[in-house]
Protein backbone atom coordinates (compact mmCIF):
# COMPACT_ATOMS: atom_id res chain seq x y z
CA UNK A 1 -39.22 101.69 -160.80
CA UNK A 2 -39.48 100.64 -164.31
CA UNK A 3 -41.73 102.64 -166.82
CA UNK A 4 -43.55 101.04 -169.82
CA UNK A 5 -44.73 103.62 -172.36
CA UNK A 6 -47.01 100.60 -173.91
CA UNK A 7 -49.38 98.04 -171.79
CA UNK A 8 -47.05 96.26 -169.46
CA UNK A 9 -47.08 92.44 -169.39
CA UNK A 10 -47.32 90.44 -166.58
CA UNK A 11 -46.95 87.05 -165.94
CA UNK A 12 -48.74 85.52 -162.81
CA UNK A 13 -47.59 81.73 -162.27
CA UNK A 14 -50.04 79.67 -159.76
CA UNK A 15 -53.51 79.74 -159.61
CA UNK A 16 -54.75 79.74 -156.07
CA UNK A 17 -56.30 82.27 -154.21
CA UNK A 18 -53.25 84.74 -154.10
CA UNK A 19 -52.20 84.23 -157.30
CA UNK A 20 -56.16 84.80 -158.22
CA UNK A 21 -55.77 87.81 -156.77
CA UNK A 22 -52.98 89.18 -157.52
CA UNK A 23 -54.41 89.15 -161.31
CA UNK A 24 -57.20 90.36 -160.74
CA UNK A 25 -55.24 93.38 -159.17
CA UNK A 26 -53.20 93.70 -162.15
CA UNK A 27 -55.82 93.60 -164.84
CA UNK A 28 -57.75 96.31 -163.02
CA UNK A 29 -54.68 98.17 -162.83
CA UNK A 30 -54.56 98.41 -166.35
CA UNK A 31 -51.61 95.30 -167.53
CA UNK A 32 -52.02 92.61 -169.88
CA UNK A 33 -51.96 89.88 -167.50
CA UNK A 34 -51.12 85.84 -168.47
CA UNK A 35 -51.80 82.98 -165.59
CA UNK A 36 -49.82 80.10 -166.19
CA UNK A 37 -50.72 76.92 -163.75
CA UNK A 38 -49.49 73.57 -164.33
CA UNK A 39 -52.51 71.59 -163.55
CA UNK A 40 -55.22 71.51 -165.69
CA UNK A 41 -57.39 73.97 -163.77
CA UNK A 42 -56.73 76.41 -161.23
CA UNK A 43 -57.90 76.88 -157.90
CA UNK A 44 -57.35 73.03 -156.87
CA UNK A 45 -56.67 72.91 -153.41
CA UNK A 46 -59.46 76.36 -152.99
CA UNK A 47 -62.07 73.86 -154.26
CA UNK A 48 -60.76 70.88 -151.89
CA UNK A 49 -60.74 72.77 -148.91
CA UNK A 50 -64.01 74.02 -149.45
CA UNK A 51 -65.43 70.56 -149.23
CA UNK A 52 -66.09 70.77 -145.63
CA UNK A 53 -67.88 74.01 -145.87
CA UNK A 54 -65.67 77.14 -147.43
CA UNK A 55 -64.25 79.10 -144.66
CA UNK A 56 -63.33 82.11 -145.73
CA UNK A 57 -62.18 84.15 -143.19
CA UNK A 58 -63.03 84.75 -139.37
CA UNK A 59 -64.94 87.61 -137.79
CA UNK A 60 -63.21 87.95 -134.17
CA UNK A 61 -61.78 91.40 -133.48
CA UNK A 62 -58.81 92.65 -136.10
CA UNK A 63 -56.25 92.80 -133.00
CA UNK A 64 -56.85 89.12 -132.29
CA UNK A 65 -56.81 88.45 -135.77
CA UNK A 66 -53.66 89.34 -136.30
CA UNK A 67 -52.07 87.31 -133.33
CA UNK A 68 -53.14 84.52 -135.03
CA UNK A 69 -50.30 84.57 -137.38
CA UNK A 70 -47.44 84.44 -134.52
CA UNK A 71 -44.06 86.09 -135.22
CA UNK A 72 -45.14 86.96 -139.11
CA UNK A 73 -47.97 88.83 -137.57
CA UNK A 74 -45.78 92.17 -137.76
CA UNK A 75 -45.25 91.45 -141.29
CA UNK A 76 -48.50 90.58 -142.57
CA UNK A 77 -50.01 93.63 -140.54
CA UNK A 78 -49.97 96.10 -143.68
CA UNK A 79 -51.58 93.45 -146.03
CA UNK A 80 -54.12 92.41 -143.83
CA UNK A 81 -55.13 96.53 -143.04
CA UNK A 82 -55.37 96.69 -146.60
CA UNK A 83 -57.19 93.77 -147.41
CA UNK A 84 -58.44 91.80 -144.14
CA UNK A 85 -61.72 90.09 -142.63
CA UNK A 86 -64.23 92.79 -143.41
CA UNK A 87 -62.58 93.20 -147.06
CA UNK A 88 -62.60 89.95 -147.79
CA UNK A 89 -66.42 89.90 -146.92
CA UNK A 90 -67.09 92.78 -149.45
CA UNK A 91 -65.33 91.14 -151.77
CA UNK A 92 -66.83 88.28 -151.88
CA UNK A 93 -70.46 90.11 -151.78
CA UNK A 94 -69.10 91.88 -155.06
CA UNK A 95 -68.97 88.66 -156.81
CA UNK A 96 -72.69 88.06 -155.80
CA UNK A 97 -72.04 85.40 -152.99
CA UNK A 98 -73.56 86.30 -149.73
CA UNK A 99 -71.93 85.43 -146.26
CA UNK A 100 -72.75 84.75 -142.95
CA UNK A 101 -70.78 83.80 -139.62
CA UNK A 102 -70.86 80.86 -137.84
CA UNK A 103 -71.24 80.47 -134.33
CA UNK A 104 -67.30 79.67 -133.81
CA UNK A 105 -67.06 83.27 -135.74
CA UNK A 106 -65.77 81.30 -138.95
CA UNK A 107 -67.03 83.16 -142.03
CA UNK A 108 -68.65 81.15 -144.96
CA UNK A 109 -70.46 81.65 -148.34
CA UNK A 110 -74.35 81.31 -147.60
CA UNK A 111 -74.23 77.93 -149.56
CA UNK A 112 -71.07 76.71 -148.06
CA UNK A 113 -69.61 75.86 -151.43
CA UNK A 114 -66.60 77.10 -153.01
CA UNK A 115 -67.15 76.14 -156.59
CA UNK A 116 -69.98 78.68 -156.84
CA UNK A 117 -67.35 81.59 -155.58
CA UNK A 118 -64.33 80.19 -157.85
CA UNK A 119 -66.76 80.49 -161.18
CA UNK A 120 -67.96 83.62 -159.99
CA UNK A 121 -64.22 84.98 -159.58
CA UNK A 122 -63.03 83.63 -162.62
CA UNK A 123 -65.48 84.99 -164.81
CA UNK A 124 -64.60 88.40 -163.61
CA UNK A 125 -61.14 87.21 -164.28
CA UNK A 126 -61.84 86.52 -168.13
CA UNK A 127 -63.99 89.59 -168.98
CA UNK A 128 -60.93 91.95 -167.30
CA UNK A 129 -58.68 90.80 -169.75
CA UNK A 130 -56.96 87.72 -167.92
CA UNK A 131 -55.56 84.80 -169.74
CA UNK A 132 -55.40 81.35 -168.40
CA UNK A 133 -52.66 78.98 -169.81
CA UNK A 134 -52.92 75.58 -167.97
CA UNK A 135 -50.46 72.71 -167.96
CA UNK A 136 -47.51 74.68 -167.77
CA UNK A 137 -45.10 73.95 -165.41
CA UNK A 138 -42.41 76.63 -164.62
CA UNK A 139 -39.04 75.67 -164.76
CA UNK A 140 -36.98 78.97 -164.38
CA UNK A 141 -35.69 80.79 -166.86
CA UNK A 142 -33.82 80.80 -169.66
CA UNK A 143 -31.63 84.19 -170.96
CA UNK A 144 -33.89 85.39 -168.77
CA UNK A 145 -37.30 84.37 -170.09
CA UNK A 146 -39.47 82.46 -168.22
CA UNK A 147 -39.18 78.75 -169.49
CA UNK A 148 -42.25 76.47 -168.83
CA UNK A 149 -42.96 72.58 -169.36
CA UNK A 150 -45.92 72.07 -171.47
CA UNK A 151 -47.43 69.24 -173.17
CA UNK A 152 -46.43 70.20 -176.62
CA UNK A 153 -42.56 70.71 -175.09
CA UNK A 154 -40.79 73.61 -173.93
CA UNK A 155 -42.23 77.29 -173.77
CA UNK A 156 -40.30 80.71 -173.02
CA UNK A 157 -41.96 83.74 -172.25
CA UNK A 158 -40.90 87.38 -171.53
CA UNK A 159 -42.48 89.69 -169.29
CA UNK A 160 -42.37 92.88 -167.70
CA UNK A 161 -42.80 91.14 -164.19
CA UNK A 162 -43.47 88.02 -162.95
CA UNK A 163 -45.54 87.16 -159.59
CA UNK A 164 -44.61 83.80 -158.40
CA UNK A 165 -47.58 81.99 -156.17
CA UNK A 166 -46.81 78.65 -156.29
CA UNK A 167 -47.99 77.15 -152.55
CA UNK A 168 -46.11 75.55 -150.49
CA UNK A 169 -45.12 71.90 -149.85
CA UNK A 170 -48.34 70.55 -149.11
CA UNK A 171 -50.92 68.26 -150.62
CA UNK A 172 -48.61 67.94 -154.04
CA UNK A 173 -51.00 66.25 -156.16
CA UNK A 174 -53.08 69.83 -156.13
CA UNK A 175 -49.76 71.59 -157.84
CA UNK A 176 -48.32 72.72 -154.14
CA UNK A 177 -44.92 70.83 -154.06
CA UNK A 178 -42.45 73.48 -153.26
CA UNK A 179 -40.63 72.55 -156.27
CA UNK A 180 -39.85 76.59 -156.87
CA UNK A 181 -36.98 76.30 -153.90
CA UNK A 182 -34.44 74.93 -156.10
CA UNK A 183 -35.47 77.21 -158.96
CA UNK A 184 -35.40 80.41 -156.30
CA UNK A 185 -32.54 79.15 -154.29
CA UNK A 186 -29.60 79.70 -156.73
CA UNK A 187 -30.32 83.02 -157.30
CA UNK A 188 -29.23 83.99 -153.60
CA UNK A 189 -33.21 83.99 -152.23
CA UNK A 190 -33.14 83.65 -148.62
CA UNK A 191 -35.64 80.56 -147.69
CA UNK A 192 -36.58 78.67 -144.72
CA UNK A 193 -37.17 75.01 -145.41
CA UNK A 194 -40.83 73.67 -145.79
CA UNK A 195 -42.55 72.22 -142.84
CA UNK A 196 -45.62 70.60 -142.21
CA UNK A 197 -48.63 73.60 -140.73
CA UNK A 198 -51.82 72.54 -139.39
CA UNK A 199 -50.61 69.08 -139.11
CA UNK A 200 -50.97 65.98 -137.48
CA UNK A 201 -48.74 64.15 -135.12
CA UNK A 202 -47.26 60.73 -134.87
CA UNK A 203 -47.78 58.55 -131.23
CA UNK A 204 -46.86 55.07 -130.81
CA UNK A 205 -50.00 53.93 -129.80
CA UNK A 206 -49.83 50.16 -128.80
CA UNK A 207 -51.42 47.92 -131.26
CA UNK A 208 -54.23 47.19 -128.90
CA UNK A 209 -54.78 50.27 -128.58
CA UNK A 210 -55.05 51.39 -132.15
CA UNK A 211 -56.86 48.29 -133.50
CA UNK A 212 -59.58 49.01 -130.87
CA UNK A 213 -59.37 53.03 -131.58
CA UNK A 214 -58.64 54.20 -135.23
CA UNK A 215 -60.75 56.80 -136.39
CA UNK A 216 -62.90 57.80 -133.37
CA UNK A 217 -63.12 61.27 -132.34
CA UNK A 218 -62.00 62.54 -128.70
CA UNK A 219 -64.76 65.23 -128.87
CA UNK A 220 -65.14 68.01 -125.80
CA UNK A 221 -62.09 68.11 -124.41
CA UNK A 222 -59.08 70.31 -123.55
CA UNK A 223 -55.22 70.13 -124.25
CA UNK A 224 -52.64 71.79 -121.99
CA UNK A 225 -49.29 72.37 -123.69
CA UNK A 226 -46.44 74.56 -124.22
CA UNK A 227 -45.59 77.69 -126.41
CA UNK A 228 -42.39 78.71 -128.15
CA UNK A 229 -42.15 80.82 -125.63
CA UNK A 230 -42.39 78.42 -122.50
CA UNK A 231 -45.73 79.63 -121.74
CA UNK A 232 -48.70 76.99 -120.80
CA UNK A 233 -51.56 77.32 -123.04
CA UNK A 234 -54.57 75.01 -122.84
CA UNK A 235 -57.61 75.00 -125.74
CA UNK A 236 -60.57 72.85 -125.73
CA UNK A 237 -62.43 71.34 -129.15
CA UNK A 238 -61.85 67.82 -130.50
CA UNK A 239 -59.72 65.62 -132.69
CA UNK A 240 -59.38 62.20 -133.94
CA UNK A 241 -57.42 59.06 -132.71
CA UNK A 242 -55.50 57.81 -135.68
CA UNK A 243 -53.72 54.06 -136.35
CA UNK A 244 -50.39 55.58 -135.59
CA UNK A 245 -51.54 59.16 -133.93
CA UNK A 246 -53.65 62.10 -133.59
CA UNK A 247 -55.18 65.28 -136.20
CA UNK A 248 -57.88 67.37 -135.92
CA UNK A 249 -58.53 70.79 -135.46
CA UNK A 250 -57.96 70.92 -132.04
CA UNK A 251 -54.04 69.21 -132.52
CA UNK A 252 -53.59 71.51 -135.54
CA UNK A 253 -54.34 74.63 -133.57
CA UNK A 254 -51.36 73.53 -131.57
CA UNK A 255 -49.61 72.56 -134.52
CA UNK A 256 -46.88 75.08 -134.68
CA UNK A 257 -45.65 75.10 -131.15
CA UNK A 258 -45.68 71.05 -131.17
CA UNK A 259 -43.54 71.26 -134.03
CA UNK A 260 -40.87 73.39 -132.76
CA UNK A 261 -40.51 72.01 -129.74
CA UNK A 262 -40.21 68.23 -131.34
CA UNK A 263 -37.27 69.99 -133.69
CA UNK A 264 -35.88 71.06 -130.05
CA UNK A 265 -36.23 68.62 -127.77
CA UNK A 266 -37.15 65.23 -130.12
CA UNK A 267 -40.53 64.72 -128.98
CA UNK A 268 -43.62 67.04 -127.15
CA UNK A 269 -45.80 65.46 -124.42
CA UNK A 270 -49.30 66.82 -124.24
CA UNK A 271 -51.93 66.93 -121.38
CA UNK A 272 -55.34 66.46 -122.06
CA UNK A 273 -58.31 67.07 -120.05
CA UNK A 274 -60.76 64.18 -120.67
CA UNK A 275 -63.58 66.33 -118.95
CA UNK A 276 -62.59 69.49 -118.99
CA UNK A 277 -66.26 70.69 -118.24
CA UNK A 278 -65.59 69.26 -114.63
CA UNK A 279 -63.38 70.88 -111.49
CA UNK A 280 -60.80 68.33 -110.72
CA UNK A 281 -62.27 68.07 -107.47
CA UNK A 282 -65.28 67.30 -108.80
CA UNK A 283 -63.54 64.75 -110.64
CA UNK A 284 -61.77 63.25 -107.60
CA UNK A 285 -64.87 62.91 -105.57
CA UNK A 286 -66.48 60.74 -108.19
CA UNK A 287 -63.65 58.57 -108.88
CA UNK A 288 -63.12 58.01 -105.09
CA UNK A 289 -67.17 57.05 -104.58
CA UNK A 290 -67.14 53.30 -103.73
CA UNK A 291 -67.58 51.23 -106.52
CA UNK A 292 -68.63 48.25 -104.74
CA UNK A 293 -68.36 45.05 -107.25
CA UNK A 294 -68.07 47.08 -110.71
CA UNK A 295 -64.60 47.25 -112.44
CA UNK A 296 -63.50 50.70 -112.37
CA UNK A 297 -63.98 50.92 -116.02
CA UNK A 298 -67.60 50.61 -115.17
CA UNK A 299 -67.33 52.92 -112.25
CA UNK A 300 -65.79 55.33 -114.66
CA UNK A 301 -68.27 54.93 -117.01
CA UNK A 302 -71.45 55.49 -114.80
CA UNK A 303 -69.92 58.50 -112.67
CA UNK A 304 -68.02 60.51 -114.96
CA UNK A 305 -69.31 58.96 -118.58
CA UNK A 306 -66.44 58.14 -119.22
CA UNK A 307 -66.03 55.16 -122.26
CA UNK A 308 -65.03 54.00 -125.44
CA UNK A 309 -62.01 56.04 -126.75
CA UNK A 310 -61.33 58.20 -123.78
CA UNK A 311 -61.10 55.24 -121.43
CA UNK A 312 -58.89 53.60 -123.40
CA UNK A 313 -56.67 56.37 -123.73
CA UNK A 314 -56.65 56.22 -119.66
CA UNK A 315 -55.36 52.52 -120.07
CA UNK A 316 -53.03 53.29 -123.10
CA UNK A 317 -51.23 56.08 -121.25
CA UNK A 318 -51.23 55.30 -117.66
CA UNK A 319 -50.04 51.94 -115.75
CA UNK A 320 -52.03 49.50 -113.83
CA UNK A 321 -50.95 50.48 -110.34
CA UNK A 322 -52.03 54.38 -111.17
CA UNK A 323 -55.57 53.27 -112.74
CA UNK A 324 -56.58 51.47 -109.68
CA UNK A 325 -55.70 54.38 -107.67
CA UNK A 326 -58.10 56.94 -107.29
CA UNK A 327 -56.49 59.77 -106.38
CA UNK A 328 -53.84 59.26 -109.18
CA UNK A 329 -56.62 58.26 -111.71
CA UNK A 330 -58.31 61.60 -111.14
CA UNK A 331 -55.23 63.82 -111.92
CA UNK A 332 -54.92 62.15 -115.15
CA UNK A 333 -58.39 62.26 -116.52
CA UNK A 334 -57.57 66.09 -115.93
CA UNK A 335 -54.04 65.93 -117.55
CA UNK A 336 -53.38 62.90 -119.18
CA UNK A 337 -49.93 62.70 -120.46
CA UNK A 338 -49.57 61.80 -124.86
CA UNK A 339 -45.74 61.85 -126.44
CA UNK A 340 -46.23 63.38 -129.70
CA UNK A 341 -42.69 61.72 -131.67
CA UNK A 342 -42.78 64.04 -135.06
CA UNK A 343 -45.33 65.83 -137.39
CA UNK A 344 -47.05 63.79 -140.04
CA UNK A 345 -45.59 64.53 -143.71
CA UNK A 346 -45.90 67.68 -145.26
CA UNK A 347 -48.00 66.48 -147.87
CA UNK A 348 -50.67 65.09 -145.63
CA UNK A 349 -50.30 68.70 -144.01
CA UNK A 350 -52.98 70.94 -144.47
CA UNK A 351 -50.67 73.55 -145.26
CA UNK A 352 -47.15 74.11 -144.73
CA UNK A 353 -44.98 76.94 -143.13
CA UNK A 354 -41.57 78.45 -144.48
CA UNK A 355 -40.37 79.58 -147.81
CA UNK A 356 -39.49 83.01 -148.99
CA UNK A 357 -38.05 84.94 -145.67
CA UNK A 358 -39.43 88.45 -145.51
CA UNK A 359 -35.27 89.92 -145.07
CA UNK A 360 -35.62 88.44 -148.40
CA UNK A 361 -38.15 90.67 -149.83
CA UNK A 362 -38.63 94.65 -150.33
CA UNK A 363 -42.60 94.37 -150.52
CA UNK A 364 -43.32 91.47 -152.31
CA UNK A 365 -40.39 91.43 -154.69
CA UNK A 366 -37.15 89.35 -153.86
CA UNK A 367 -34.23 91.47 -153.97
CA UNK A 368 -31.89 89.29 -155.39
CA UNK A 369 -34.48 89.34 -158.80
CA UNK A 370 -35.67 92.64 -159.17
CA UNK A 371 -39.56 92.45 -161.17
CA UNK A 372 -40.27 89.04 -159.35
CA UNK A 373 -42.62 89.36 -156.79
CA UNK A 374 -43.96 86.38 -154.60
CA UNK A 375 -47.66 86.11 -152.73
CA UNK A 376 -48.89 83.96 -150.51
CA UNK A 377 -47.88 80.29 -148.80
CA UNK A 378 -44.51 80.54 -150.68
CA UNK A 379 -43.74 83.36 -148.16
CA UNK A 380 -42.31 82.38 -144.73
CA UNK A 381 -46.08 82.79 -142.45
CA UNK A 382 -48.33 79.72 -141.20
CA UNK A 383 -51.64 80.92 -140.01
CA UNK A 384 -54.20 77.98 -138.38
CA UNK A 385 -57.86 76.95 -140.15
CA UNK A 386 -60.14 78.57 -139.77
CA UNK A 387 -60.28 81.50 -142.65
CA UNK A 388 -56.61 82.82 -141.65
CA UNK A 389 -54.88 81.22 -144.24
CA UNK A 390 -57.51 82.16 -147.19
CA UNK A 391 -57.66 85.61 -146.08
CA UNK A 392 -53.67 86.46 -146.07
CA UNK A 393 -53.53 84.58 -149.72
CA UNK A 394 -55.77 86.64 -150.77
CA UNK A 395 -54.34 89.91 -149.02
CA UNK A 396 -50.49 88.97 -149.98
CA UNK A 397 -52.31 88.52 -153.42
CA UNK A 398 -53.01 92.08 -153.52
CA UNK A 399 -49.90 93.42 -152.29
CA UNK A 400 -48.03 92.16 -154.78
CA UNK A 401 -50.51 92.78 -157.82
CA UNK A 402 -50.21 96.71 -156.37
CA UNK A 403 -46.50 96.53 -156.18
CA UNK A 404 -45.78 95.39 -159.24
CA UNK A 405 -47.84 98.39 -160.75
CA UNK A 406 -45.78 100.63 -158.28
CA UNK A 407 -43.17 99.19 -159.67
CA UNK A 408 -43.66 99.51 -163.62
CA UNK A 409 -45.23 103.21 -162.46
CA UNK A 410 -48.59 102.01 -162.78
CA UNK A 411 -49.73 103.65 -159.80
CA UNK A 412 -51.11 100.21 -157.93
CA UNK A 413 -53.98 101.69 -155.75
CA UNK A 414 -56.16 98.99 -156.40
CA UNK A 415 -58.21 97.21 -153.81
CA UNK A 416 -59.24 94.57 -155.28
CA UNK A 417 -62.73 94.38 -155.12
């Protein structure tokens, strides 16, 4: 523990949610905090995400909650008992933006916007004390200041701790491009590379198949696959049929495990359920009615409804011989087999998962650089959409703004709202 007689000074570097946050920790805990970002405004990729609708965080039950962020769920517990969906709720009703929760239990601001929330936040930012320096990029250090690129050249800075919450690798051109691993690296921090979370996948659709295809949605249906740990696990929703693949948030909910197991075994094959409303016997008996004269694309069409995207899929993925066969047609509308050959780059990702290992860490601070603490998607966790990736920002945001005031014996009790 360090002690500082005068006001400490702390310098946060990256302006998203959990660096946000982890300022607005410190400044109520009573430092003199400094934000550097290098991009001309901060909270980039908050804003961009929020375009949609901003999902803030999810209302299930906490236990299922936490499952939702797989092997790093251990980890993350303490920050997200501290600081998880109910907090985040209260904190964002202290910054006078009401909520409400969806019907798929997402959480979102009453207005669905994000821009409203980010002014809101940084105005509390500026009146406790916190100030903003954009366009600098980090670089390291230098005698062991913190060197930054800026416009009008090169900038050192000393403080009495540093929280790093620079992102991860994806979507670069909002600041998150993972360029802190080289910088990290050769001071003897443990990381796991960058990957590509919530991401979509590469098939090689025949060009018939993609001219014809591109862009529609496959909505209301299932997809049967495999977890890391060998276990089947089907979920239903929709995605989209790409040129040269699939995304959506029914393939990024699956994201992780497809992932792994193309890094295993070189490719993934999923099974989807092109009516998985429907009992495959159901399924069989329509596809077996006689059919008289029509094509069975017709047939197809006016029993089961199926057409357009979904019955091309059928004739993209299974031969000739097993289309005209109705018992064989009817097992794959209800598990039609797609080979997934790698994820789509990082930076199309929607995040990214790796980074700083937790064996690298005591708290939030890296042990091989004591008063550096990291927060957020530089840490080794992926979560899915769907308000888990907002909520542990923010949450790892306030563990390490309450660290680092353990740490320079400032108490850190804070809870951030």
């Amino acid at each position: 523990m360090q002690s500082h007689s005068q006001t400490p000074r702390v310098a946060v570097i990256g302006g998203g949610p959990a660096g946000l946050m982890a300022a607005q920790t410190l400044a109520e805990g009573g430092a003199r905090v400094d934000l550097y970002d290098a991009m001309p405004s901060v909270g980039r990729k908050f804003l961009l995400a929020g375009r949609g609708g901003m999902n803030i965080t999810h209302a299930e039950p906490f236990d299922d909650f936490v499952t939702r962020y797989g092997a790093a769920g251990a980890a993350l517990l303490p920050q997200l008992q501290a600081f998880g969906p109910q907090q985040v709720r209260d904190w964002v009703h202290g910054l006078g933006v009401d909520t409400f929760v969806g019907t798929s239990g997402r959480v979102f601001p009453t207005d669905m916007k994000a821009a409203p929330l980010l002014r809101a936040w940084l105005h509390r930012l500026r009146e406790s004390g916190v100030q903003f320096h954009m366009r600098h990029r980090w670089q390291g250090w230098r005698d062991d200041a913190l060197l930054f690129a800026t416009p009008d050249g090169g900038h050192t800075v000393r403080a009495d701790a540093t929280v790093l919450a620079l992102g991860g690798a994806s979507w670069a051109r909002l600041g998150s491009d993972g360029a802190w691993q080289a910088l990290l690296a050769p001071r003897g921090v443990e990381l796991a590379p960058l990957v590509p979370a919530n991401c979509g996948f590469d098939v090689d659709w025949s060009a018939h198949f993609a001219s014809r295809h591109a862009g529609e949605p496959l909505t209301t249906v299932a997809i049967v696959s495999t977890d890391a740990h060998g276990r089947q696990v089907r979920k239903q929703g929709q995605f989209v049929v790409t040129g040269g693949g699939v995304e959506g948030s029914l393939i990024y909910a699956l994201s992780a495990a497809l992932r792994e197991q193309i890094a295993a075994d070189g490719s993934a094959t999923i099974h989807l359920d092109l009516l998985p409303d429907w009992s495959a016997e159901r399924v069989a008996d329509e596809v077996a009615r006689p059919r008289g004269a029509r094509s069975m694309s017709s047939h197809l069409q006016s029993r089961l409804g199926i057409k357009g995207v979904k019955s091309g899929l059928l004739r993209e993925c299974i031969g000739a011989e097993e289309f005209a066969d109705p018992e064989r047609l009817a097992r794959a509308i209800k598990a039609l087999p797609v080979r997934l050959l790698r994820p789509r780059p990082i930076d199309e990702a929607i995040s990214s998962a790796g980074g700083v290992r937790f064996a690298a860490l005591e708290g939030a601070m890296l042990k091989a650089a004591p008063g550096v603490f990291v927060a957020g998607e530089m840490v080794d966790w992926e979560a899915p959409t769907g308000g888990y990736l907002l909520t542990a920002c923010l949450a790892g945001g306030l563990a390490a703004g309450q660290d680092v005031l353990r740490w320079l014996g400032r108490g850190g009790e804070s809870q951030g709202a």
